[in-house]
Protein backbone atom coordinates (compact mmCIF):
# COMPACT_ATOMS: atom_id res chain seq x y z
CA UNK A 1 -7.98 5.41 -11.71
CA UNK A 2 -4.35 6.51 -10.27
CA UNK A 3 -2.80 3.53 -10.53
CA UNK A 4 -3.65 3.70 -14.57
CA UNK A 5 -1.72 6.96 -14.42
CA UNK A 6 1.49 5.31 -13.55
CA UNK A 7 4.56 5.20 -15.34
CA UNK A 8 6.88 2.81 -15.63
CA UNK A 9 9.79 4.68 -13.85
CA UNK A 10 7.70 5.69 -11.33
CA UNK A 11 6.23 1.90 -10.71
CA UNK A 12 10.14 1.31 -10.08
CA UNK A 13 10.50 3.79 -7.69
CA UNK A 14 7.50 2.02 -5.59
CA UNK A 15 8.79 -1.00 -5.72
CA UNK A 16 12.70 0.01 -4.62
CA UNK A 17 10.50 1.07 -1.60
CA UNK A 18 8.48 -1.67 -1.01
CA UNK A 19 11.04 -4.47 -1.83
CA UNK A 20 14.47 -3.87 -1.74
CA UNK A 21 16.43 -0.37 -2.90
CA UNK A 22 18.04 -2.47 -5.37
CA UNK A 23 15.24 -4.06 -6.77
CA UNK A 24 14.98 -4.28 -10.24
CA UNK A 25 11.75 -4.28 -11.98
CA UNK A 26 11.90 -7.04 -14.64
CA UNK A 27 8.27 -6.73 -16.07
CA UNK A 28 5.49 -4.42 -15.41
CA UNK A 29 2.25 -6.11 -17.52
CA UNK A 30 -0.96 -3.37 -17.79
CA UNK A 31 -3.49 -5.74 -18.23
CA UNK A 32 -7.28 -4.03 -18.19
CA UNK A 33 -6.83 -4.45 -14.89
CA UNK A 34 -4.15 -2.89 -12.37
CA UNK A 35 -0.77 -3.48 -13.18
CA UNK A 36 1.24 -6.42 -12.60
CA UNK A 37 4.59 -6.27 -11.43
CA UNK A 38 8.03 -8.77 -11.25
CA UNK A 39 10.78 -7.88 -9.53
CA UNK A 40 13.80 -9.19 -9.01
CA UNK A 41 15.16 -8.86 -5.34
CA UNK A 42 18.52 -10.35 -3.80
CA UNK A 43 18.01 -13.29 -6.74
CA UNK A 44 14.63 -14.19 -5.73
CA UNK A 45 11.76 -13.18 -8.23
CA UNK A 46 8.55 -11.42 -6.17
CA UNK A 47 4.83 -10.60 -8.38
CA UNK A 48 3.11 -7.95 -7.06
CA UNK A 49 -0.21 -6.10 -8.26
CA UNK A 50 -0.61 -2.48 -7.59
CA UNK A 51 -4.15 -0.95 -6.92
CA UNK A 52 -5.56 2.31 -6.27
CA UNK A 53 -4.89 2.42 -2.33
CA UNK A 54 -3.30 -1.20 -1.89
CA UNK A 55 -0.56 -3.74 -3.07
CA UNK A 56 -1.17 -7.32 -3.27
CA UNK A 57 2.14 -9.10 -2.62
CA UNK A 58 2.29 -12.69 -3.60
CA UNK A 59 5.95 -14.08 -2.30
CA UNK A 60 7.08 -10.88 -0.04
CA UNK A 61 4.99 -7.90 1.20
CA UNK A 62 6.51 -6.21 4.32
CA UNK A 63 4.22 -5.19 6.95
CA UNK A 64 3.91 -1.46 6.40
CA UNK A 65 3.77 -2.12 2.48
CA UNK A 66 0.64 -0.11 2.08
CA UNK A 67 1.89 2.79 4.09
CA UNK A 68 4.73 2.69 2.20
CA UNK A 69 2.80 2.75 -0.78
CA UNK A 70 0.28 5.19 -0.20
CA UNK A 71 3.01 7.74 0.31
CA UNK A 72 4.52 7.15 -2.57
CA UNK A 73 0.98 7.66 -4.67
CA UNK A 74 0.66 10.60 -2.67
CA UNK A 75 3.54 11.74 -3.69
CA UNK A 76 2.85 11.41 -7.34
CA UNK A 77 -0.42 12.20 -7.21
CA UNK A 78 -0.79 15.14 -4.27
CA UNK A 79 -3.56 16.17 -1.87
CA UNK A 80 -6.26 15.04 -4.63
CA UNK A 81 -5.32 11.22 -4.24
CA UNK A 82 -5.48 11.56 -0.38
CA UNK A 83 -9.12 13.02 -0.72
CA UNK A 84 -10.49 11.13 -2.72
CA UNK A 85 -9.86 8.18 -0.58
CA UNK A 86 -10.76 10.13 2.31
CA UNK A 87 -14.44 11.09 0.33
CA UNK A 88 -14.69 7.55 -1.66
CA UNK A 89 -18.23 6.31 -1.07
């Protein structure tokens, strides 16, 4: 639903945070289902695949990735992401 919403300059800015400030986002694929990232971090090439409240790392994920990443949605998004997580059933 939010991650849908996302554009492509703003999928950067996640992944600066959850990767490497000087990441660069090589492609960003919007499949039918979440998007699917590549980025290119100190020469090494990390896939990633962004969900509502979660990231799925597949060759680097920090530990406090989906903190990191749920602030940045709630940025984005305000209060109304944050409760409707809170309030999901």
């Amino acid at each position: 639903m939010y991650v849908k919403k996302l554009k492509d300059h703003q999928i950067a800015d996640i992944m600066r945070v959850i990767s490497d400030p000087d990441a660069e986002v090589t492609d960003i694929r919007r499949p039918y289902t979440d998007p699917e990232v590549t980025v290119l971090s100190q020469d090494m090439e990390e896939h990633y695949v962004l969900h509502d409240y979660d990231i799925e790392g597949f060759d680097f994920l920090p530990d406090d990735a989906t903190k990191l990443y749920r602030a940045k949605m709630l940025e984005f998004f305000g209060m109304d992401y944050a409760l409707n997580y809170l309030l999901r059933k």
